[in-house]
Structure formats: C-alpha cells, structure tokens
PDB file of N, CA and C in Angstrom:
ATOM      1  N   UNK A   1      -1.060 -16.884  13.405  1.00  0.00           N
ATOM      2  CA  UNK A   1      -0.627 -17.007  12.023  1.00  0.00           C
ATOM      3  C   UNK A   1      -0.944 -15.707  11.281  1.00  0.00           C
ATOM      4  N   UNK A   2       0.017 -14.566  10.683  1.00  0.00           N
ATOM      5  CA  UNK A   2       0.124 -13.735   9.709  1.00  0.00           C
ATOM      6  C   UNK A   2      -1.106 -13.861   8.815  1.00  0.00           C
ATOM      7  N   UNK A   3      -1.965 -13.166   8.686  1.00  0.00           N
ATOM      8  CA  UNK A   3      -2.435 -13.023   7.160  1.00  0.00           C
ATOM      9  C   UNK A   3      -1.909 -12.572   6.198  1.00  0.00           C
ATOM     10  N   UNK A   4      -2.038 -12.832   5.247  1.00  0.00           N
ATOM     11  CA  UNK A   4      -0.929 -12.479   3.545  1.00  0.00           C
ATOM     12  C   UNK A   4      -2.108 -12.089   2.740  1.00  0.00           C
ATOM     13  N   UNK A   5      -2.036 -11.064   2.011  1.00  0.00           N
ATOM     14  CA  UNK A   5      -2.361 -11.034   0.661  1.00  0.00           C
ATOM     15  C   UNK A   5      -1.471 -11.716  -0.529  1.00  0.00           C
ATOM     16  N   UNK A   6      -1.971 -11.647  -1.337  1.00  0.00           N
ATOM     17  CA  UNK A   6      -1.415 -12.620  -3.041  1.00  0.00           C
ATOM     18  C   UNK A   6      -1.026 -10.819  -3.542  1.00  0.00           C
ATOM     19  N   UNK A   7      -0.331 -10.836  -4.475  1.00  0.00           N
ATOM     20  CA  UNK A   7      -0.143  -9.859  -5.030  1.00  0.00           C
ATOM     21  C   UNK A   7      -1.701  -8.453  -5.456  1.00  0.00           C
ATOM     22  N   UNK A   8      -2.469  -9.625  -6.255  1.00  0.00           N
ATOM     23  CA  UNK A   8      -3.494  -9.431  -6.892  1.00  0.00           C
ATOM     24  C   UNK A   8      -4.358  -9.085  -5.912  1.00  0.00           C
ATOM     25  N   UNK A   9      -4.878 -10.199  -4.919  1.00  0.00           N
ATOM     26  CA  UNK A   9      -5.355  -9.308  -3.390  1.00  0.00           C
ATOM     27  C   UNK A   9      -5.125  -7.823  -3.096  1.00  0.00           C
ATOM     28  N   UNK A  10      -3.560  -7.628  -2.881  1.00  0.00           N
ATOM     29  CA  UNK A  10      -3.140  -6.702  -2.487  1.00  0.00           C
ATOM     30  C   UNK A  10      -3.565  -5.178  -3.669  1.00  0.00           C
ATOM     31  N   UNK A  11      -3.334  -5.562  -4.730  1.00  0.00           N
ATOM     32  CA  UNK A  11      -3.924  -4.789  -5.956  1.00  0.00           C
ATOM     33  C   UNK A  11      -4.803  -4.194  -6.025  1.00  0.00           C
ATOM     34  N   UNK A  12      -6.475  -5.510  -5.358  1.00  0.00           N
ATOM     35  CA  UNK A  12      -7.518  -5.186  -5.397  1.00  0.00           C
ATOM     36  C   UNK A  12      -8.101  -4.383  -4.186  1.00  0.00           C
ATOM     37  N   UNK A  13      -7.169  -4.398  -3.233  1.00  0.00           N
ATOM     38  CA  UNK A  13      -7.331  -4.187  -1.810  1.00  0.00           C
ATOM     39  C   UNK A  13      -7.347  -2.171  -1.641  1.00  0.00           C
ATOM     40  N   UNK A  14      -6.141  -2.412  -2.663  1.00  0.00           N
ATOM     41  CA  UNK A  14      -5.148  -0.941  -2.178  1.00  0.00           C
ATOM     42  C   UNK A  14      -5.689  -0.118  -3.926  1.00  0.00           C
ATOM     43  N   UNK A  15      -6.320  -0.580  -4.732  1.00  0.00           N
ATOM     44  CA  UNK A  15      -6.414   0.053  -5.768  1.00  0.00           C
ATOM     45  C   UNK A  15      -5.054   0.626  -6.422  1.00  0.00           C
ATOM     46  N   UNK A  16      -4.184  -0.141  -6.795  1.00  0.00           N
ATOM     47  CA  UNK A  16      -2.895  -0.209  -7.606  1.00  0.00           C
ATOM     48  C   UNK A  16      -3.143  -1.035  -8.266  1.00  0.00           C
ATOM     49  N   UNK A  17      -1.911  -0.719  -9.457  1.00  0.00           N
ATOM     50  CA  UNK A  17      -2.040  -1.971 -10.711  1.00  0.00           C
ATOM     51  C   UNK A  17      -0.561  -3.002  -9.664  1.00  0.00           C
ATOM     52  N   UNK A  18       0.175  -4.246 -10.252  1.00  0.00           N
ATOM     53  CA  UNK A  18       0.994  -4.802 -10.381  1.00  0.00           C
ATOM     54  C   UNK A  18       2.404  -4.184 -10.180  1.00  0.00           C
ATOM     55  N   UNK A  19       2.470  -3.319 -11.462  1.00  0.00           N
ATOM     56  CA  UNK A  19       3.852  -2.885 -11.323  1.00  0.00           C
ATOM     57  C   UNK A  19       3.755  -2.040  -9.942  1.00  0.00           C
ATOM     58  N   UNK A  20       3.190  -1.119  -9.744  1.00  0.00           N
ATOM     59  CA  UNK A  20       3.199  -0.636  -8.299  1.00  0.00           C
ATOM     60  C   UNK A  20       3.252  -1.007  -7.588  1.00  0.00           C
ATOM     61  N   UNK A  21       2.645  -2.068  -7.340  1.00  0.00           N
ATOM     62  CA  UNK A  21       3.153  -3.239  -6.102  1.00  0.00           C
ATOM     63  C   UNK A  21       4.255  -3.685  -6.356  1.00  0.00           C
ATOM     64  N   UNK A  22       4.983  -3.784  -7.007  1.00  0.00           N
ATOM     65  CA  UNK A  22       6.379  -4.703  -6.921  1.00  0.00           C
ATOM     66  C   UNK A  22       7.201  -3.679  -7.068  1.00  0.00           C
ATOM     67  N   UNK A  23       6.759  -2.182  -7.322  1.00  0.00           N
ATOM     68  CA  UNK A  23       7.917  -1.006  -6.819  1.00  0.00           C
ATOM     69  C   UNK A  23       7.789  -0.852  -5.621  1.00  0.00           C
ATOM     70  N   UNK A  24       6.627  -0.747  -4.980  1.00  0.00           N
ATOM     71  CA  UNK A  24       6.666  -0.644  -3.201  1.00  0.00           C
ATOM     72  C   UNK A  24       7.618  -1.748  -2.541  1.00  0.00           C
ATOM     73  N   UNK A  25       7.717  -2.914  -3.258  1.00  0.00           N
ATOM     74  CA  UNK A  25       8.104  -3.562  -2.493  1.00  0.00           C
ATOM     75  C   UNK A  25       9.562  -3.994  -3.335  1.00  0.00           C
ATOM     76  N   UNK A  26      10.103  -3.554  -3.775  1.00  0.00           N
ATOM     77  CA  UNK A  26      11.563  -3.133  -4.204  1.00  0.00           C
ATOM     78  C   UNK A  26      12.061  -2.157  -3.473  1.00  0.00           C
ATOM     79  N   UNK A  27      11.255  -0.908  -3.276  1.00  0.00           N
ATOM     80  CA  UNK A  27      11.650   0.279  -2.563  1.00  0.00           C
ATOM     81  C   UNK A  27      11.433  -0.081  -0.672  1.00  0.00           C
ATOM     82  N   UNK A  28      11.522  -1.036  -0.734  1.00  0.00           N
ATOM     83  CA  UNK A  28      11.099  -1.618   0.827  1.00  0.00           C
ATOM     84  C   UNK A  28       9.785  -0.900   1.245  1.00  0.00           C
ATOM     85  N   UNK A  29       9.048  -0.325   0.848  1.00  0.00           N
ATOM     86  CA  UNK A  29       7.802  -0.104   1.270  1.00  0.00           C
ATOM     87  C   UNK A  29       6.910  -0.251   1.810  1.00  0.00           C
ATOM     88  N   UNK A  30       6.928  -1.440   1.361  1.00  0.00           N
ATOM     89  CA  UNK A  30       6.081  -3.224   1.783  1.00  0.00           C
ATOM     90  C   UNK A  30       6.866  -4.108   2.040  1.00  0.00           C
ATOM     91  N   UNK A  31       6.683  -4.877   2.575  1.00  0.00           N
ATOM     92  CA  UNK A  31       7.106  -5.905   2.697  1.00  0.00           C
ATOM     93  C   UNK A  31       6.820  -6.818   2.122  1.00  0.00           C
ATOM     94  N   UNK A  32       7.470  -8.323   1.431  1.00  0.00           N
ATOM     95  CA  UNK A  32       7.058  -9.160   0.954  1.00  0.00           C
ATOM     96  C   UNK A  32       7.472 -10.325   1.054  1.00  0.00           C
ATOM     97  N   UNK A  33       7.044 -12.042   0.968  1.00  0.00           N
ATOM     98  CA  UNK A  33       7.416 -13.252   1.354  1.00  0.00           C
ATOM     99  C   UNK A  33       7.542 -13.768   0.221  1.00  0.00           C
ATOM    100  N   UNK A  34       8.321 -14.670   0.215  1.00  0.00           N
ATOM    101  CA  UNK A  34       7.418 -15.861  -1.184  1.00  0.00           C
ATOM    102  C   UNK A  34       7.605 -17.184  -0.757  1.00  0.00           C
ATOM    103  N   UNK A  35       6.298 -17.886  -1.569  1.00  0.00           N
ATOM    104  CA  UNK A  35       6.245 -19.180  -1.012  1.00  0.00           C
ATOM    105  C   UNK A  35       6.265 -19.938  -2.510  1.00  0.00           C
ATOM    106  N   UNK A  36       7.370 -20.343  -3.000  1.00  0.00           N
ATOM    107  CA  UNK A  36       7.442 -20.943  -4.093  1.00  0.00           C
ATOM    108  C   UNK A  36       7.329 -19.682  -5.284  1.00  0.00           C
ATOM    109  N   UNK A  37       6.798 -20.020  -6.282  1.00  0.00           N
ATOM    110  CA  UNK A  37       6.212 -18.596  -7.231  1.00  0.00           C
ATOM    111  C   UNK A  37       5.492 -17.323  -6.552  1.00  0.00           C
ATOM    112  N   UNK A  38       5.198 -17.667  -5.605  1.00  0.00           N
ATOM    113  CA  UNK A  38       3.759 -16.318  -5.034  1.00  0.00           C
ATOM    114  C   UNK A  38       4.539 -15.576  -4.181  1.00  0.00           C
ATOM    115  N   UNK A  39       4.278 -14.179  -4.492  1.00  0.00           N
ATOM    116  CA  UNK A  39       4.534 -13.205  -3.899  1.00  0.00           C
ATOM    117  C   UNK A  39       2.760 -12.798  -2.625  1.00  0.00           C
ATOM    118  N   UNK A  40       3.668 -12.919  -1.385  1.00  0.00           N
ATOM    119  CA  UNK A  40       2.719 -12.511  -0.313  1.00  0.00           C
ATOM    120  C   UNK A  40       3.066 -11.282   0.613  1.00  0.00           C
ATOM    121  N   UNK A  41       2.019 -10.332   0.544  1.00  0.00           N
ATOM    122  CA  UNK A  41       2.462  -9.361   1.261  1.00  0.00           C
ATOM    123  C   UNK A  41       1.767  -9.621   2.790  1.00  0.00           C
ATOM    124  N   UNK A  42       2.135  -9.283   4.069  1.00  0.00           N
ATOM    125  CA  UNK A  42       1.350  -9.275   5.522  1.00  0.00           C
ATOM    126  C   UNK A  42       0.830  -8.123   5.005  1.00  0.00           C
ATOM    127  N   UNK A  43      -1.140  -8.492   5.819  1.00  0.00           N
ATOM    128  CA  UNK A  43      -1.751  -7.384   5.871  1.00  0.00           C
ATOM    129  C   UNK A  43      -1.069  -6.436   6.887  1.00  0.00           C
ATOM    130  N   UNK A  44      -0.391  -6.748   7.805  1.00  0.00           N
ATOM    131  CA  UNK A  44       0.366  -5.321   8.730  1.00  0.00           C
ATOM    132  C   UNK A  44       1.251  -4.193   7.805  1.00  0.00           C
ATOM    133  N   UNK A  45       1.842  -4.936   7.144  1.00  0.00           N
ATOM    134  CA  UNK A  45       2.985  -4.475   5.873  1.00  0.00           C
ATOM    135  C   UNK A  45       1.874  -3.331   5.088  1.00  0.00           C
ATOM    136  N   UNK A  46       0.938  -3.927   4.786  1.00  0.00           N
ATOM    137  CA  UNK A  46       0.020  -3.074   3.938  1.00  0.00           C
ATOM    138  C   UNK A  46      -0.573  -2.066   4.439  1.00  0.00           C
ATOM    139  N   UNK A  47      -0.876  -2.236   5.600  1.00  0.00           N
ATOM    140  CA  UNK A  47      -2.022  -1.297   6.750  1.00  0.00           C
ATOM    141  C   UNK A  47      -1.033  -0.255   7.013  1.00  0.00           C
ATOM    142  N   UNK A  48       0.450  -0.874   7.301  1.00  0.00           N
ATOM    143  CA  UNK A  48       1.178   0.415   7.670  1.00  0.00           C
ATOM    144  C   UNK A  48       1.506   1.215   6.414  1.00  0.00           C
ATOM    145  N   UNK A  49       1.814   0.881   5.724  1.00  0.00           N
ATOM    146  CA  UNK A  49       2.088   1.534   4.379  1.00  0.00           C
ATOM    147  C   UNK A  49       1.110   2.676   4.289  1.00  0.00           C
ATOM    148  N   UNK A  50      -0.148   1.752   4.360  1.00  0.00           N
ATOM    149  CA  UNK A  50      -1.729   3.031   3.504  1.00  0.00           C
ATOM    150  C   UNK A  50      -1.275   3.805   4.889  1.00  0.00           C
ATOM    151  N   UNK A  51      -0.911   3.822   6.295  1.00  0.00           N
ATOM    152  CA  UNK A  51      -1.232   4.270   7.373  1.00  0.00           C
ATOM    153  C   UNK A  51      -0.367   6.120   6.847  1.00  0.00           C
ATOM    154  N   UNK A  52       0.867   5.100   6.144  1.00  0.00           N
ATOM    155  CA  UNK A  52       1.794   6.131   6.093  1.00  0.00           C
ATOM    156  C   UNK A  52       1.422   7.416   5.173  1.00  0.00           C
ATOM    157  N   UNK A  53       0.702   6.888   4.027  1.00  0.00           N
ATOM    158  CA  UNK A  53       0.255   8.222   3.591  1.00  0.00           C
ATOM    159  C   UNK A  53      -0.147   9.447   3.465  1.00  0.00           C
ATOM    160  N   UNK A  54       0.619  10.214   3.014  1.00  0.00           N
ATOM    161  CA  UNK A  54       0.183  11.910   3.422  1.00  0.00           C
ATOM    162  C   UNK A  54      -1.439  12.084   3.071  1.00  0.00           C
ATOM    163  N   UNK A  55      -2.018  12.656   3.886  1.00  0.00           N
ATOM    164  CA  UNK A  55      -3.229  13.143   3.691  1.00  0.00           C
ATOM    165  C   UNK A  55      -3.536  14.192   2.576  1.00  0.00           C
ATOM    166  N   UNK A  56      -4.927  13.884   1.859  1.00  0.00           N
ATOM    167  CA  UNK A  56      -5.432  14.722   1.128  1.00  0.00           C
ATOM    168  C   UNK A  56      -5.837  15.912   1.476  1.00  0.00           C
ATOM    169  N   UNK A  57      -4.973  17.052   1.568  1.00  0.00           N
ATOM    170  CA  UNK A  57      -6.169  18.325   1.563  1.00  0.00           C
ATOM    171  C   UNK A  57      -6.538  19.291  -0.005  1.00  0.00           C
ATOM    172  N   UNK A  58      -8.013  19.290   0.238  1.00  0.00           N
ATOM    173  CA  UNK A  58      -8.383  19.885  -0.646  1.00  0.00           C
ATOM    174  C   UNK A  58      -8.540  21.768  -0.937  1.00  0.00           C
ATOM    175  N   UNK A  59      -8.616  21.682  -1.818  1.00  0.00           N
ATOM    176  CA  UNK A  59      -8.210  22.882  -1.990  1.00  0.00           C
ATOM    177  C   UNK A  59      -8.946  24.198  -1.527  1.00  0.00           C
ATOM    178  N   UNK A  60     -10.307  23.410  -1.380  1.00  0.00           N
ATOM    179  CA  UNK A  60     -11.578  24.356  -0.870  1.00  0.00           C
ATOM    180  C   UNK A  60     -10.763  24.533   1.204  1.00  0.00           C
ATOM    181  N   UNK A  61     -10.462  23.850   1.445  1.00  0.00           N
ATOM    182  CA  UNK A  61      -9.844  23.740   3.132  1.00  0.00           C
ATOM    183  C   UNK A  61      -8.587  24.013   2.932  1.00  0.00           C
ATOM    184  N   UNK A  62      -7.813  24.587   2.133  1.00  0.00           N
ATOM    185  CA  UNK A  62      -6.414  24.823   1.959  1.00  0.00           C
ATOM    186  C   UNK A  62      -7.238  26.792   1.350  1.00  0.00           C
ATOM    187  N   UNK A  63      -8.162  26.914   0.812  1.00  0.00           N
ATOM    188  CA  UNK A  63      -8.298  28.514   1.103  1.00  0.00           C
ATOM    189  C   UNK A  63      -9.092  28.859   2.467  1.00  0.00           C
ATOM    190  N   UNK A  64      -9.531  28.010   3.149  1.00  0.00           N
ATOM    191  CA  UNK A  64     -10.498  28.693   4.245  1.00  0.00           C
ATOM    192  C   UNK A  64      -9.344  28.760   5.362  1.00  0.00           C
ATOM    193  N   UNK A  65      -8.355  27.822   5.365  1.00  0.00           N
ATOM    194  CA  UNK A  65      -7.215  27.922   6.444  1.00  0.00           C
ATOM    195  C   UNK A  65      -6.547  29.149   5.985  1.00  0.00           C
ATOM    196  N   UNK A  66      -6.359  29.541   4.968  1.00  0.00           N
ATOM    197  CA  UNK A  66      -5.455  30.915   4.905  1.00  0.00           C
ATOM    198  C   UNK A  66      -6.437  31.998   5.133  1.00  0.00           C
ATOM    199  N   UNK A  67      -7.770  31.914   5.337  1.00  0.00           N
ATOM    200  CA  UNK A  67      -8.545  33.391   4.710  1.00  0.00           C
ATOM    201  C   UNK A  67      -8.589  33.790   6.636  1.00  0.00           C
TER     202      UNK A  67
END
C-alpha cells in the first residue's frame, strides 16, 4: 500500500507554502490523488521531485573551482 502525504504533510515535509504545492502539481511535477476533498500526494512523487533538484553550489566552491 502507497504512502500519501495530505497536502499540509507534504508542506511541512518539503518546506513550501500551499500554493506551491498545487503549482507543482498542476505543472505535473508531483503527482497527486484525491480521495473525496483531500488532495494526496505518494511519498515516491515527492522523493523524486526533491531528488530532481538542481544542487546548491556556493559561491565560496564556485571561486575555488575557477582559481
């Protein structure tokens, strides 16, 4: 059986507000279910998403790679 986050889960999970979650998942981003009123995202849906994110480089390692 799938695990789901609730919207708000997912919010608290991923540090986004609401509307961001329901643009990810307009923009197919995420994926999402509903079961009556509730919007459920699969934690896979979510894991791949954060997976997808470009990495942070900082700026102190963005001058030592050029020097």
């Amino acid at each position: 059986m799938p695990r789901l986050y609730t919207v708000k889960q997912f919010c608290a999970a991923y540090g986004c507000g609401r509307t961001r979650c329901y643009e990810l998942i307009a923009t197919g981003k995420i994926e999402a279910v509903k079961d009556g009123p509730k919007t459920l995202i699969p934690v896979e849906s979510a894991e791949a998403w954060a997976a997808s994110l470009p990495r942070f480089k900082s700026g102190a390692a963005n001058a030592q790679a050029q020097a």
